[in-house]
Protein backbone atom coordinates (compact mmCIF):
# COMPACT_ATOMS: atom_id res chain seq x y z
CA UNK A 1 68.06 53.50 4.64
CA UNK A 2 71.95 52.80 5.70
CA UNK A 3 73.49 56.38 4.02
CA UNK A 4 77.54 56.30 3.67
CA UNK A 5 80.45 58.26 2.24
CA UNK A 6 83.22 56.61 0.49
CA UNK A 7 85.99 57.03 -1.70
CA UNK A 8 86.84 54.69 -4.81
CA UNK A 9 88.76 54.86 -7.97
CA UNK A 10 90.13 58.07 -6.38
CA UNK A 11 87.38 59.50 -6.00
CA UNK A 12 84.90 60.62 -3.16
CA UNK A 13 81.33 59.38 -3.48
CA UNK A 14 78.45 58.89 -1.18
CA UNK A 15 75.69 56.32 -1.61
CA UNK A 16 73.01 54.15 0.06
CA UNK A 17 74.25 50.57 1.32
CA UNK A 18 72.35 47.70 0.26
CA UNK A 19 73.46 44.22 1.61
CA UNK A 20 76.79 43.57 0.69
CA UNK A 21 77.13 46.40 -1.69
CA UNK A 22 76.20 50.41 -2.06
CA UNK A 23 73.85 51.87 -5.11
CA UNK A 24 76.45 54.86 -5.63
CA UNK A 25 74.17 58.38 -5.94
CA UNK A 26 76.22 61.01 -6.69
CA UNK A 27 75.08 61.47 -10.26
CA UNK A 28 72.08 60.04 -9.32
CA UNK A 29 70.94 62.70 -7.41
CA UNK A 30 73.48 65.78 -9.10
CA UNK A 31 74.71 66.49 -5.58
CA UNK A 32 78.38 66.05 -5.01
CA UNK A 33 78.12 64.99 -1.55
CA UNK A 34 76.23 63.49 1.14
CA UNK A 35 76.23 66.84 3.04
CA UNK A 36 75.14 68.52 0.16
CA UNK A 37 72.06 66.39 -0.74
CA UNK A 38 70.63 66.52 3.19
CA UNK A 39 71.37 70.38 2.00
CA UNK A 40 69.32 70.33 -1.14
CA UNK A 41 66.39 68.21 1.17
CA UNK A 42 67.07 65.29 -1.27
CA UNK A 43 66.36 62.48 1.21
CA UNK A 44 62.95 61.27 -0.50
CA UNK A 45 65.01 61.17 -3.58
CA UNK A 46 67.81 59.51 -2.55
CA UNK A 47 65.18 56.90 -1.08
CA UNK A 48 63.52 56.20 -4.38
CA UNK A 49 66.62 55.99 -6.16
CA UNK A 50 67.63 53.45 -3.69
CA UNK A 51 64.79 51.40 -3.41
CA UNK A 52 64.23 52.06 -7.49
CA UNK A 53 67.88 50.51 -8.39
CA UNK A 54 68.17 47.21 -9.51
CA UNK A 55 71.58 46.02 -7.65
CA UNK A 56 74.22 47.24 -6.02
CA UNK A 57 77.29 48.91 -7.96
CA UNK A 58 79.92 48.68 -5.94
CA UNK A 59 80.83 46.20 -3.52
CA UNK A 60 81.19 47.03 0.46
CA UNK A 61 84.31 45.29 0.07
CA UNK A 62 85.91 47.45 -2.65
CA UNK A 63 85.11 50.44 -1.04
CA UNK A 64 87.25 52.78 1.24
CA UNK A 65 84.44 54.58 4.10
CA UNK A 66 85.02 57.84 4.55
CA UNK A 67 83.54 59.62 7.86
CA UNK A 68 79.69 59.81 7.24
CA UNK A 69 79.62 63.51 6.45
CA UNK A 70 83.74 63.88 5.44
CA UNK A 71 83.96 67.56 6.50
CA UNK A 72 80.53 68.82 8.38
CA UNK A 73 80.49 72.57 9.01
CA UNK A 74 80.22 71.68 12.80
CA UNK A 75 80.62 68.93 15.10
CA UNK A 76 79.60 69.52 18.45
CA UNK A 77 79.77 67.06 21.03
CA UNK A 78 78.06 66.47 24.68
CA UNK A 79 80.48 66.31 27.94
CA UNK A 80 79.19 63.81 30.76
CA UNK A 81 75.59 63.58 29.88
CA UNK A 82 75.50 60.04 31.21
CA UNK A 83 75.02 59.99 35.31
CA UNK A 84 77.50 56.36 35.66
CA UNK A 85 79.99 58.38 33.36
CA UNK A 86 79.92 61.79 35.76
CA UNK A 87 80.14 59.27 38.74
CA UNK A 88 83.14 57.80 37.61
CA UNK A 89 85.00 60.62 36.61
CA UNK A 90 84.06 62.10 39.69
CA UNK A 91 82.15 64.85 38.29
CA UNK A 92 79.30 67.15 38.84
CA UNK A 93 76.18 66.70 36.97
CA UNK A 94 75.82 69.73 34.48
CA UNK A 95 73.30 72.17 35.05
CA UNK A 96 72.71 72.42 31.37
CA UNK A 97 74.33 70.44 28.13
CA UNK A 98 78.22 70.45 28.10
CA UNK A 99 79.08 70.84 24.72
CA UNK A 100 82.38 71.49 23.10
CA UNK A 101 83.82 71.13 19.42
CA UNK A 102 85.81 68.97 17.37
CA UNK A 103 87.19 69.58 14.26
CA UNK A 104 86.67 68.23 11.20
CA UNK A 105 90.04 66.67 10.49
CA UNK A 106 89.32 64.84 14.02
CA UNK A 107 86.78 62.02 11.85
CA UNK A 108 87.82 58.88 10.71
CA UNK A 109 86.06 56.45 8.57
CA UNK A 110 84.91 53.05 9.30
CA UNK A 111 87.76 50.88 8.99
CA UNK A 112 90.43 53.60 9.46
CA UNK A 113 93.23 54.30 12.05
CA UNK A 114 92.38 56.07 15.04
CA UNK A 115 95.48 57.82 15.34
CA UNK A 116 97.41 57.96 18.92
CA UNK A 117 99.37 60.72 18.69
CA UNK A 118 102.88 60.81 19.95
CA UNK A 119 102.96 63.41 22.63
CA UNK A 120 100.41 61.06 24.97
CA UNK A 121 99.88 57.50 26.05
CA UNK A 122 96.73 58.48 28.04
CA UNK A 123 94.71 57.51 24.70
CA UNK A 124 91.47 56.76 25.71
CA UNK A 125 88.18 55.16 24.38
CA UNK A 126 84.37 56.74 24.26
CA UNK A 127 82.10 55.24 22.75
CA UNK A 128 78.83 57.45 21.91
CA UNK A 129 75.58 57.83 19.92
CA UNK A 130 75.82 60.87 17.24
CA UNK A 131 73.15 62.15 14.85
CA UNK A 132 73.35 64.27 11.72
CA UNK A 133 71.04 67.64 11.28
CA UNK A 134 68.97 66.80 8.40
CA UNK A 135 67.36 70.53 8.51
CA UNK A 136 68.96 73.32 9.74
CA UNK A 137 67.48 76.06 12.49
CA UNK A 138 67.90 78.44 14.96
CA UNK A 139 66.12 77.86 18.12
CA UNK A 140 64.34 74.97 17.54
CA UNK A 141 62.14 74.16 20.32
CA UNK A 142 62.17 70.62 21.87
CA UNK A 143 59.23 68.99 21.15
CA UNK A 144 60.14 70.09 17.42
CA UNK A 145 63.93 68.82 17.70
CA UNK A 146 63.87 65.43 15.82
CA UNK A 147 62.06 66.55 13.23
CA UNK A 148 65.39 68.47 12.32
CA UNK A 149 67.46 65.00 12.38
CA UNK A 150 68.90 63.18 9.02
CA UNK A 151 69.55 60.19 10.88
CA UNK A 152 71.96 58.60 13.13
CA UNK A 153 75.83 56.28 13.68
CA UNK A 154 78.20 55.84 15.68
CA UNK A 155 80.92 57.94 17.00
CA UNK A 156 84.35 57.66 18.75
CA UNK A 157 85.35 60.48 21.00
CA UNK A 158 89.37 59.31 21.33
CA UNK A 159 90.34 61.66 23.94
CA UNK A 160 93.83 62.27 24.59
CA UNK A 161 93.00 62.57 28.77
CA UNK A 162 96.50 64.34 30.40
CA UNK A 163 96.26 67.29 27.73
CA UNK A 164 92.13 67.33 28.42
CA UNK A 165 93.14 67.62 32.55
CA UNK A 166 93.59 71.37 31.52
CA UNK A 167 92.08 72.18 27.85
CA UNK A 168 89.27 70.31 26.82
CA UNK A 169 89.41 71.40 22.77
CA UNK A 170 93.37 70.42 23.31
CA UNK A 171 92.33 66.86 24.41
CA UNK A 172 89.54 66.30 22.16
CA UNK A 173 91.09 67.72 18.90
CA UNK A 174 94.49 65.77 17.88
CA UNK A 175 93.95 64.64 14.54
CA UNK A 176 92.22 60.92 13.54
CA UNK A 177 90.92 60.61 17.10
CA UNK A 178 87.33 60.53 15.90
CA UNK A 179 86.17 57.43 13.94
CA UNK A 180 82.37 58.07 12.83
CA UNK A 181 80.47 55.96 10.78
CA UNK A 182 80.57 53.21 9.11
CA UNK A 183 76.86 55.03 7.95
CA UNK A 184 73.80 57.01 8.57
CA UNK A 185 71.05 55.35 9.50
CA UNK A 186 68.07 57.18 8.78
CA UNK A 187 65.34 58.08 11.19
CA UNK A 188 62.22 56.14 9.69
CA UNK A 189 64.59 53.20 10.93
CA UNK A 190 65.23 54.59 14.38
CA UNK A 191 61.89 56.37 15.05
CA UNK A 192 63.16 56.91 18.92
CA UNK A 193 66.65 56.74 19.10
CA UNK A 194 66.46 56.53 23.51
CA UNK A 195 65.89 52.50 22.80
CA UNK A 196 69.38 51.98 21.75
CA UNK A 197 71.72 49.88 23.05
CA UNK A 198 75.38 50.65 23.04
CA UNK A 199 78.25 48.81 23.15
CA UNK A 200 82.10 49.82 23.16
CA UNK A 201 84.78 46.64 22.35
CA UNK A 202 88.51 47.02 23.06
CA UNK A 203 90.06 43.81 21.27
CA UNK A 204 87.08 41.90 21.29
CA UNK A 205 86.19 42.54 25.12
CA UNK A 206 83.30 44.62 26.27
CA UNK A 207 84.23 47.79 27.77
CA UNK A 208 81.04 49.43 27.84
CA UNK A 209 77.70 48.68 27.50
CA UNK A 210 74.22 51.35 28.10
CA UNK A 211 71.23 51.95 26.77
CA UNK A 212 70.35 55.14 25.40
CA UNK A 213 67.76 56.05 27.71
CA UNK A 214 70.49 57.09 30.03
CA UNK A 215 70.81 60.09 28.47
CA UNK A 216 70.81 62.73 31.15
CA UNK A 217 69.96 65.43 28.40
CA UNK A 218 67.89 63.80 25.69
CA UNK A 219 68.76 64.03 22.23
CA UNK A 220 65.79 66.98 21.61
CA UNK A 221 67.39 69.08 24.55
CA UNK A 222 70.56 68.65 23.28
CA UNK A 223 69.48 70.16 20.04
CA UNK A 224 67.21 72.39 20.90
CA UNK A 225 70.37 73.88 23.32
CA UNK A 226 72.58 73.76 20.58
CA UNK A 227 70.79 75.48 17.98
CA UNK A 228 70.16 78.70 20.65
CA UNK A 229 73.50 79.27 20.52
CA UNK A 230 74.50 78.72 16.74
CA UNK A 231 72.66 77.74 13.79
CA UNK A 232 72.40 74.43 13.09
CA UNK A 233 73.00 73.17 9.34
CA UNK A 234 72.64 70.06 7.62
CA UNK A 235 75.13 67.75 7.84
CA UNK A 236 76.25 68.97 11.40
CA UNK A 237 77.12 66.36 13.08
CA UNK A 238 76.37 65.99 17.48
CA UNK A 239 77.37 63.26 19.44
CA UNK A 240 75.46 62.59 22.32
CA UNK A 241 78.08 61.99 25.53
CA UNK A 242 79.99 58.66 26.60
CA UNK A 243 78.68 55.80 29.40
CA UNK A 244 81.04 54.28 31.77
CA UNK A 245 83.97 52.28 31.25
CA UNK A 246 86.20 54.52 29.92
CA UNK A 247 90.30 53.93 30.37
CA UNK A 248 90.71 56.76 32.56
CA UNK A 249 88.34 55.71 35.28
CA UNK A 250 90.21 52.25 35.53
CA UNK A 251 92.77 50.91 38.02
CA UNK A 252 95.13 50.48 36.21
CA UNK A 253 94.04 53.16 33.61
CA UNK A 254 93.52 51.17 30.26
CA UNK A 255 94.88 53.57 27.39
CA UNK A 256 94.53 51.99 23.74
CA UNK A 257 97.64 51.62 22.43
CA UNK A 258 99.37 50.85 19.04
CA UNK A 259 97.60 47.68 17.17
CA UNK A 260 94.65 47.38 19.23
CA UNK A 261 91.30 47.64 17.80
CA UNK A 262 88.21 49.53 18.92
CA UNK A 263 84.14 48.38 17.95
CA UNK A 264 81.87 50.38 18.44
CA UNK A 265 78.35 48.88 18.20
CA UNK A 266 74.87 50.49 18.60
CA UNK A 267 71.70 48.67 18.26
CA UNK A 268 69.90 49.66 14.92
CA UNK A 269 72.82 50.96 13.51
CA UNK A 270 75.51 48.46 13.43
CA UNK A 271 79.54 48.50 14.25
CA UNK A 272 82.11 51.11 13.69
CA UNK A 273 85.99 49.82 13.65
CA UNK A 274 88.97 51.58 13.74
CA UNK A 275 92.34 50.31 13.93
CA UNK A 276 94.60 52.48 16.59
CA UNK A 277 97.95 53.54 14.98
CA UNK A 278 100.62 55.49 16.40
CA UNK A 279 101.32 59.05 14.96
CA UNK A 280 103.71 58.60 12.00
CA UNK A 281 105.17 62.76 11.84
């Protein structure tokens, strides 16, 4: 089941996609978000709705995506857990998971501008593998950790890399430098989510390409870590680190400027696009 937020008709809704279209759920389910029904532990419900409707009842097309979860208590996101990625940006590996935190206004929808912002032109690309907590906990052991996961999309760390060289929230936090989406997949689809493939497109050319076995912390450790240091809720959002190929590591760098457009595309899941835009105010 493909799980999505969305706004139409002014309105913020969330809903399951279903070919060309979404079966809206909101009423459906009485919960007035997505985060809110992976609160309630409405998933079976929202999968019998689904599967129950008779058609679509909105259109993809007509429809405005919104960042999977729009504003997730926590978004916590892995530094250099790929070994090619450390290599490149001449790094040590980390003795443990290097996490740090995003804010919420940081997301972007599927479709949206990933916003440059006007202090920096060292706006760079990452694309990475996230998941959403289903169920919440406090340390959750590993071999228990994907039992705690709602599913999983795709996710844009835009780092803004000169202001990162000396504060990594700074780089990592300008507003609309965070495209995730364009839905949840949920794990019945993805069973293991280490064979993934993914893929990172800067105007149509390949800039990155890894599967998700790379990992050097797995997805479980990563949680399991995580949730010993705060407690996990549903709808929390973790992204799972970047492969090489990044901007910064080139020569010349290769920033993303104005009018270019970034893919993101991850086996299983599907593509996440965002349109860069410089920073209007």
């Amino acid at each position: 089941m493909k799980l999505l937020s969305f706004a139409a008709g002014g309105k913020e809704w969330f809903g399951a996609a279903r070919d060309d279209g979404v079966i809206t759920l909101n009423d459906r389910i009485g919960q007035p978000n997505l985060r809110a029904a992976l609160a309630a532990s409405a998933m079976d419900r929202m999968r019998r709705v689904a599967q129950d409707a008779a058609a679509p009842d909105r259109k993809l097309s007509e429809i405005t995506f919104l960042p999977v979860i729009p504003r997730p208590e926590k978004i916590l996101c892995a530094g250099i857990n790929y070994r090619s990625h450390a290599s490149e940006m001449g790094r040590d590996l980390p003795k443990q998971p290097s996490m740090f935190i995003r804010f919420a206004d940081t997301l972007v929808g599927h479709g949206g501008e990933l916003i440059r912002p006007k202090v920096s032109d060292n706006f760079d690309f990452e694309g990475e593998l996230a998941l959403v907590i289903g169920k919440g906990g406090r340390h959750i052991a590993i071999d228990r950790a994907l039992e705690h996961v709602a599913g999983y999309t795709c996710f844009v760390d835009g780092s803004v890399r000169d202001y990162q060289k000396f504060s990594v929230t700074s780089g990592k936090n300008f507003p609309g430098t965070g495209p995730l989406g364009p839905w949840l997949v949920t794990t019945d689809e993805i069973p293991d989510p280490s064979r993934l493939t993914l893929v990172t497109r800067l105007n149509g050319k390949e800039v990155q390409r890894s599967p998700t076995d790379l990992l050097i912390y797995s997805i479980s450790q990563i949680i399991a870590f995580c949730s010993d240091f705060t407690a996990l809720a549903p709808g929390d959002v973790i992204s799972t680190g970047t492969p090489e190929g990044v901007g910064h590591s080139r020569k010349p760098p290769l920033w993303m400027k104005s009018g270019d457009t970034l893919e993101v595309e991850i086996s299983g899941i599907g593509v996440l696009c965002a349109h860069v835009a410089d920073e209007r105010s």
